[in-house]
PDB file of N, CA and C in Angstrom:
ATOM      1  N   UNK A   1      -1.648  -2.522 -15.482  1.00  0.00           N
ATOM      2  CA  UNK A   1      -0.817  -1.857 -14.489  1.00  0.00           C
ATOM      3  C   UNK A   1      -1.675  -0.901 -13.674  1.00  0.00           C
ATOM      4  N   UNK A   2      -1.281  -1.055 -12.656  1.00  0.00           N
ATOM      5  CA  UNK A   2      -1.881   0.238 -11.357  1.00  0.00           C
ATOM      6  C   UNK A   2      -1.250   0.694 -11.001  1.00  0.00           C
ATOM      7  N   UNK A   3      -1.562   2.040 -10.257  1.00  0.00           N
ATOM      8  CA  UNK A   3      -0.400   3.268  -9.590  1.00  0.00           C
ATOM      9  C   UNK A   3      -1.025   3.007  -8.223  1.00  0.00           C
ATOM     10  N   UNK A   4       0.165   2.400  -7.004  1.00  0.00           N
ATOM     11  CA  UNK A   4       0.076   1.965  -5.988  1.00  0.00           C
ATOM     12  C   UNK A   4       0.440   3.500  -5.431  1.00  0.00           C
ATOM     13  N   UNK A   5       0.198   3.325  -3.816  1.00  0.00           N
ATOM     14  CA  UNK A   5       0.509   4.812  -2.556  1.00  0.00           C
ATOM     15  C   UNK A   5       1.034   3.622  -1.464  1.00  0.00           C
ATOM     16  N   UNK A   6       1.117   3.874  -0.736  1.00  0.00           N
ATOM     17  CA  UNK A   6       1.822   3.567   0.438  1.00  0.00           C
ATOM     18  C   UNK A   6       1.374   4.443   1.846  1.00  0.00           C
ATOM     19  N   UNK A   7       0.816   4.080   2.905  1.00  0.00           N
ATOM     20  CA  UNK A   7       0.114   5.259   3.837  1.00  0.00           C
ATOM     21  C   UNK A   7       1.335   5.591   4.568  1.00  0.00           C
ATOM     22  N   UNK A   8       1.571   6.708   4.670  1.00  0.00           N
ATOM     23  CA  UNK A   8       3.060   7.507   5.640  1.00  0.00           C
ATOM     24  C   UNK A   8       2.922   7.337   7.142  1.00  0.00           C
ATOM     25  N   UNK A   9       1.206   6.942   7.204  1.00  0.00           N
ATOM     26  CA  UNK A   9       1.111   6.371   8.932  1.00  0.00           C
ATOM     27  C   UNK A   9       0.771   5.302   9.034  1.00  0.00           C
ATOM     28  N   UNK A  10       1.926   3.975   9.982  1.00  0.00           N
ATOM     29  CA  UNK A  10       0.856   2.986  10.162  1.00  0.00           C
ATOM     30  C   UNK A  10       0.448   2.717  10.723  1.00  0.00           C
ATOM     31  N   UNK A  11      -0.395   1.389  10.618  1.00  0.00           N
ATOM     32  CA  UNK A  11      -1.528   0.827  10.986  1.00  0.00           C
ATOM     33  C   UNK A  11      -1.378   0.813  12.904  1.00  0.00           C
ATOM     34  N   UNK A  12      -2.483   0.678  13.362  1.00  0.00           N
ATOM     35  CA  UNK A  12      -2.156   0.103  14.858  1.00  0.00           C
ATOM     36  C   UNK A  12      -1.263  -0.681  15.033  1.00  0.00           C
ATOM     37  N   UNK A  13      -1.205  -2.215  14.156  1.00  0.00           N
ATOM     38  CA  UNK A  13      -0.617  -3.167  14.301  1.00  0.00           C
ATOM     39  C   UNK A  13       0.840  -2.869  13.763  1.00  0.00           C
ATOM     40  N   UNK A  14       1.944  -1.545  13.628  1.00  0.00           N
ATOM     41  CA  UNK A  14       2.387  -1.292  12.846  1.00  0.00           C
ATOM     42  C   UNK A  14       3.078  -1.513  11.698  1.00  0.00           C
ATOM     43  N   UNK A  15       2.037  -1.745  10.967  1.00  0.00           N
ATOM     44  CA  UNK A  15       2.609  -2.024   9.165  1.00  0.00           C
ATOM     45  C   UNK A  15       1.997  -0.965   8.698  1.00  0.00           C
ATOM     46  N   UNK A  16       2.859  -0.781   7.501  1.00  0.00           N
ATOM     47  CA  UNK A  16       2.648   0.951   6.395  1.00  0.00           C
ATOM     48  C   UNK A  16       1.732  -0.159   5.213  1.00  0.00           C
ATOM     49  N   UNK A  17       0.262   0.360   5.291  1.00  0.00           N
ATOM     50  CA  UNK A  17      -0.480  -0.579   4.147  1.00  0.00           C
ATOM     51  C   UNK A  17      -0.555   0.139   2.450  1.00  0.00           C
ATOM     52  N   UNK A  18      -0.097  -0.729   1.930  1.00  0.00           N
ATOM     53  CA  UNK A  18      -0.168  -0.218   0.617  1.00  0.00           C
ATOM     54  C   UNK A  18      -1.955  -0.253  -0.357  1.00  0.00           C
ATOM     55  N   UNK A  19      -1.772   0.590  -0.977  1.00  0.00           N
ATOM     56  CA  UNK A  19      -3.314   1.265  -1.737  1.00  0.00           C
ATOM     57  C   UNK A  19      -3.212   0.960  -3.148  1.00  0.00           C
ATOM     58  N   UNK A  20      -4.443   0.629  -4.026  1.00  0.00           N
ATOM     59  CA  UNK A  20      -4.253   1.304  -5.500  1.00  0.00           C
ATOM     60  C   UNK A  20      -5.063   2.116  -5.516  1.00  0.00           C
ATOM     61  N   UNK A  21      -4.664   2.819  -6.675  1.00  0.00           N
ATOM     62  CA  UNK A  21      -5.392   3.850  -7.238  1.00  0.00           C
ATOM     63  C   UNK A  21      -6.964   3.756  -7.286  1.00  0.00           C
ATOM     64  N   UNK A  22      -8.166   4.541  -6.800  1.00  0.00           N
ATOM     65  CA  UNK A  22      -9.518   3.951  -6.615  1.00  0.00           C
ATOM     66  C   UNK A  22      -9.809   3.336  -5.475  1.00  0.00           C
ATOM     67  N   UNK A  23      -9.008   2.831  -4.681  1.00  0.00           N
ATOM     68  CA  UNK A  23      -9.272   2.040  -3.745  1.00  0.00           C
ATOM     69  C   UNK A  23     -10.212   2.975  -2.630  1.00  0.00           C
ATOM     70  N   UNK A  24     -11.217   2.594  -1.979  1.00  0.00           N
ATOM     71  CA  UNK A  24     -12.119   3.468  -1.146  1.00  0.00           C
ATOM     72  C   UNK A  24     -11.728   3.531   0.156  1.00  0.00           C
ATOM     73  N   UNK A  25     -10.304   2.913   0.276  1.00  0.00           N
ATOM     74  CA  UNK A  25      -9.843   3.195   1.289  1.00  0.00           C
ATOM     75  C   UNK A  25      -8.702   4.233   1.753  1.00  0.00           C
ATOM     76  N   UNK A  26      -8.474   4.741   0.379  1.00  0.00           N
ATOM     77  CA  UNK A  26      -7.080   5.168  -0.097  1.00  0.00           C
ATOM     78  C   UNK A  26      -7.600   6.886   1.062  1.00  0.00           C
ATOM     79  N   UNK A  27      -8.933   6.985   0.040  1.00  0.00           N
ATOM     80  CA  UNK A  27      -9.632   8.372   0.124  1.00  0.00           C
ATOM     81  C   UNK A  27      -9.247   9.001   1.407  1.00  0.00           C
ATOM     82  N   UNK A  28      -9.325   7.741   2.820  1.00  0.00           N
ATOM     83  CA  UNK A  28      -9.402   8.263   3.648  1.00  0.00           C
ATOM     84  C   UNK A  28      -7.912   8.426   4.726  1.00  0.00           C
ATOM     85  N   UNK A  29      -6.537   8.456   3.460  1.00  0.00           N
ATOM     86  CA  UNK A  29      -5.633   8.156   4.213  1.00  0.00           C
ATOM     87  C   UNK A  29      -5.082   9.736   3.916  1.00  0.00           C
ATOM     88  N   UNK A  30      -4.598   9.890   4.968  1.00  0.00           N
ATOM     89  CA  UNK A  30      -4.177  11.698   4.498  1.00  0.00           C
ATOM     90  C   UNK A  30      -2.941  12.238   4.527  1.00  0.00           C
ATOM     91  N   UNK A  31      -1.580  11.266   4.416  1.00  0.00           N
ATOM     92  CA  UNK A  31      -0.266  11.307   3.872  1.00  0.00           C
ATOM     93  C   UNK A  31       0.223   9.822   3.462  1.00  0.00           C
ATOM     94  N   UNK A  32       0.243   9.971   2.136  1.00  0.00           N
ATOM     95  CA  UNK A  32       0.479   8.844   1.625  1.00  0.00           C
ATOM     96  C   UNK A  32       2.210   9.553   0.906  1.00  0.00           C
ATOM     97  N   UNK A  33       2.726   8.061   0.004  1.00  0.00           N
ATOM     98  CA  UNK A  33       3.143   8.672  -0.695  1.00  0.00           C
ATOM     99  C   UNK A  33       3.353   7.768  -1.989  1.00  0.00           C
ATOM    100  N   UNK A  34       3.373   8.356  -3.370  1.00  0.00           N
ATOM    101  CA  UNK A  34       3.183   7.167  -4.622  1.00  0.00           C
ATOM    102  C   UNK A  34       4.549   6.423  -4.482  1.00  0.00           C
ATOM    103  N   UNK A  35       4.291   5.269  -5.364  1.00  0.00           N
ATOM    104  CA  UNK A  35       4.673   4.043  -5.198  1.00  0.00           C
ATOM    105  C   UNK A  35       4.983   3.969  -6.994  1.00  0.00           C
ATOM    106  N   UNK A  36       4.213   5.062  -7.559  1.00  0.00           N
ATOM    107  CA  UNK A  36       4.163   4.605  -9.113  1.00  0.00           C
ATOM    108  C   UNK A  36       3.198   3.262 -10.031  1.00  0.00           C
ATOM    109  N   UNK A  37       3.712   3.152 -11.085  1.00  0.00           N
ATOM    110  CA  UNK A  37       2.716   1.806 -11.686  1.00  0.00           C
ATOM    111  C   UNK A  37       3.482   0.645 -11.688  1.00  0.00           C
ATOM    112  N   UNK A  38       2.911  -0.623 -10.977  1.00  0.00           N
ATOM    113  CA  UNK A  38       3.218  -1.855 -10.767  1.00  0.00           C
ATOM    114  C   UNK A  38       2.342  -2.941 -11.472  1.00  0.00           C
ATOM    115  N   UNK A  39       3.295  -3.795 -11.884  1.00  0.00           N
ATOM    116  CA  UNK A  39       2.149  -4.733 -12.443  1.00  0.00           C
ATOM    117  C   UNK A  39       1.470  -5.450 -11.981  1.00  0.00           C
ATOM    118  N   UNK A  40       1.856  -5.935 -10.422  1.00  0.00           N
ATOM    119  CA  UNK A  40       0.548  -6.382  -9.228  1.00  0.00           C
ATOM    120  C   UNK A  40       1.262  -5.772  -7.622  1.00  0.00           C
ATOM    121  N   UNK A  41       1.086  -5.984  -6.726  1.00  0.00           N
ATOM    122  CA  UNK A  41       0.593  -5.761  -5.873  1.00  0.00           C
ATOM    123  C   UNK A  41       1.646  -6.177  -5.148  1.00  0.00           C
ATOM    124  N   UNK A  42       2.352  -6.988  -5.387  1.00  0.00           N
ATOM    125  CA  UNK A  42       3.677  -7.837  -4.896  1.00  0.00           C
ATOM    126  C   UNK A  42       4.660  -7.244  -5.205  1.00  0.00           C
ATOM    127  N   UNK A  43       5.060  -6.311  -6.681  1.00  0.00           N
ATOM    128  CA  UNK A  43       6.126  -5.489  -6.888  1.00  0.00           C
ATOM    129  C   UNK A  43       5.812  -4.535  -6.157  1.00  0.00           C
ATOM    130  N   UNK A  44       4.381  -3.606  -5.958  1.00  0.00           N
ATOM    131  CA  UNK A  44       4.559  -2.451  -5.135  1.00  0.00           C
ATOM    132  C   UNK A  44       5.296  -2.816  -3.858  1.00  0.00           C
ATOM    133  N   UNK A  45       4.546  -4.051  -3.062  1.00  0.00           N
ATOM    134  CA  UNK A  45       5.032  -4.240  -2.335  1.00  0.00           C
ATOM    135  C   UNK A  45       6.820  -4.426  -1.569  1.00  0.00           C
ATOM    136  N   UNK A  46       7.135  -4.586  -2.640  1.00  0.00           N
ATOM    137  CA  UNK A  46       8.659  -4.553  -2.887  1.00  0.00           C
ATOM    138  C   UNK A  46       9.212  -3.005  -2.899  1.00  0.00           C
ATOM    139  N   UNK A  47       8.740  -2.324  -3.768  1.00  0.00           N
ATOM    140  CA  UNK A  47       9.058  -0.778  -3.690  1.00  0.00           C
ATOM    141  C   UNK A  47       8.489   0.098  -2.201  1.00  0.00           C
ATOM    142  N   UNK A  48       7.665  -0.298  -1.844  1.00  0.00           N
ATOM    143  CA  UNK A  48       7.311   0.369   0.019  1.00  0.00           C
ATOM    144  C   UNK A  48       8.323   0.004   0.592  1.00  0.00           C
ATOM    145  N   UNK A  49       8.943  -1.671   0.749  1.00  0.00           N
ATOM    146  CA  UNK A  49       9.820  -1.774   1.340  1.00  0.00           C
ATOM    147  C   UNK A  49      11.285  -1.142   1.810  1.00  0.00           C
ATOM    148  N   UNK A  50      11.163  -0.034   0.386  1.00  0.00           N
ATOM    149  CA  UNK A  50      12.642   0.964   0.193  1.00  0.00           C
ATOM    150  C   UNK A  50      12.183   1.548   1.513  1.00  0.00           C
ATOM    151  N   UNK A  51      11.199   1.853   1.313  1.00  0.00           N
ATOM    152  CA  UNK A  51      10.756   3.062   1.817  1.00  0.00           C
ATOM    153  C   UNK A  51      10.506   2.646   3.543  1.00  0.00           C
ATOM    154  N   UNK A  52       9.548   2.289   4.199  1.00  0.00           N
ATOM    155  CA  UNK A  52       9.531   1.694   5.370  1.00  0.00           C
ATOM    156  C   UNK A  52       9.870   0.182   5.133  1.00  0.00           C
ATOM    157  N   UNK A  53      10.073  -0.210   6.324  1.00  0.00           N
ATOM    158  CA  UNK A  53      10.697  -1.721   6.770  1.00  0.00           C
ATOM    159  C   UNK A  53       9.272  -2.776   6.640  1.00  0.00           C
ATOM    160  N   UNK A  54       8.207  -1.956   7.534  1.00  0.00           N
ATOM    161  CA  UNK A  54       6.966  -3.042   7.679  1.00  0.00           C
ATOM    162  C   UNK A  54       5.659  -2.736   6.786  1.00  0.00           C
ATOM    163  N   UNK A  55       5.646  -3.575   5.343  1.00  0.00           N
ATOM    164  CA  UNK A  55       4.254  -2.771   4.689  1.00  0.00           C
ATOM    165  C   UNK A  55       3.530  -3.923   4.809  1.00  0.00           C
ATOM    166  N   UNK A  56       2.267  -3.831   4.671  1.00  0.00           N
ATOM    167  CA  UNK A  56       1.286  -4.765   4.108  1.00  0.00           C
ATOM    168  C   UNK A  56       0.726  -4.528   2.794  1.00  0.00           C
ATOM    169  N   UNK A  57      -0.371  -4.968   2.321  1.00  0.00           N
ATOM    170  CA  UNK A  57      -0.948  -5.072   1.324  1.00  0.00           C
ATOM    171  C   UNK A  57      -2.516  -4.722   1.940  1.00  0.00           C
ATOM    172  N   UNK A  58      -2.953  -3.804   1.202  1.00  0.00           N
ATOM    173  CA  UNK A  58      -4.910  -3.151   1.913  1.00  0.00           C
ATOM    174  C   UNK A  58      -5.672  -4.550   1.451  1.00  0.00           C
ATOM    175  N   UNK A  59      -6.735  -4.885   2.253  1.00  0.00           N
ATOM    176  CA  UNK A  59      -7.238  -5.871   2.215  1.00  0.00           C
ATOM    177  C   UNK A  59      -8.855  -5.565   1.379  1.00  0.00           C
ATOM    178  N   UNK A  60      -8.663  -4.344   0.800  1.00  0.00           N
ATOM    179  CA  UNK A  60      -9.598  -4.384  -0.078  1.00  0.00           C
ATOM    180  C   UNK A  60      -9.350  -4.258  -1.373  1.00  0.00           C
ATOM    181  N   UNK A  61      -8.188  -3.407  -1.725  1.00  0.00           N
ATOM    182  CA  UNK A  61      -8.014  -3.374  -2.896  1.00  0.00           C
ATOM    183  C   UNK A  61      -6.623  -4.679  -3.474  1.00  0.00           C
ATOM    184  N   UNK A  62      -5.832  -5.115  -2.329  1.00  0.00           N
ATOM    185  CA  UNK A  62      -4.681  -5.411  -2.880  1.00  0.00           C
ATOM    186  C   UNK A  62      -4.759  -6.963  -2.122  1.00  0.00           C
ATOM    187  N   UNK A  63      -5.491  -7.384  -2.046  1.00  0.00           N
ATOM    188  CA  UNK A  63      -6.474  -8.791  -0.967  1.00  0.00           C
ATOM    189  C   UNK A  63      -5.020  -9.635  -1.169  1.00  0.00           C
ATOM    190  N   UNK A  64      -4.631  -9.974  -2.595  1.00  0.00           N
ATOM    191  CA  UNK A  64      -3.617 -10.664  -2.513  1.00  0.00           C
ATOM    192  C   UNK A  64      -2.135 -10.440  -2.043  1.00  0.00           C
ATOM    193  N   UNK A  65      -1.948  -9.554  -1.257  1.00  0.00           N
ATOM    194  CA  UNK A  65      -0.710  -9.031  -0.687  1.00  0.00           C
ATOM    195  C   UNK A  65      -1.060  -9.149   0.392  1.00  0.00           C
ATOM    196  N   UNK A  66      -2.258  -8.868   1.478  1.00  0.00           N
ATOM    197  CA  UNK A  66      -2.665  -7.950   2.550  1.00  0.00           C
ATOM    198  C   UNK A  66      -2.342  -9.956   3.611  1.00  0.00           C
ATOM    199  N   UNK A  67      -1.535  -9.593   5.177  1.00  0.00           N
ATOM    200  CA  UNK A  67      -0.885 -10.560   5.559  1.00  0.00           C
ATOM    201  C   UNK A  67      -1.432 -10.778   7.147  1.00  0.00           C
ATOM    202  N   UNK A  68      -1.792  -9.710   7.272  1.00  0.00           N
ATOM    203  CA  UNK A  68      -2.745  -9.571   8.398  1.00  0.00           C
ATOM    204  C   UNK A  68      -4.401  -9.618   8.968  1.00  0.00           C
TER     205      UNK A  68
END
């Protein structure tokens, strides 16, 4: 299990990209908000959705979610 974030700003393309924990991309996002522990990347993805309408998946840490 991993503890996913969710970035509170999105992307250009606007989708809210989801993070795990460690991810070296996470570092540089500066309002996120947790997501909690998921057992992949596809349930977080499901739980952002409460939250904003358009998420993706980060294409470094979460490769198998990320749609863009």
């Amino acid at each position: 299990m991993a503890y996913f974030y969710v970035n509170d700003n999105p992307q250009s393309t606007g989708e809210h990209e989801v993070h795990q924990t460690g991810c070296v991309r996470l570092a540089k996002v500066k309002s996120k908000t947790g997501l909690g522990q998921h057992q992949s990347c596809h349930e977080a993805l499901k739980a952002a959705a409460h939250i904003y309408k358009n998420v993706d998946g980060c294409a470094t840490c979460s490769p198998d979610c990320h749609h863009r």
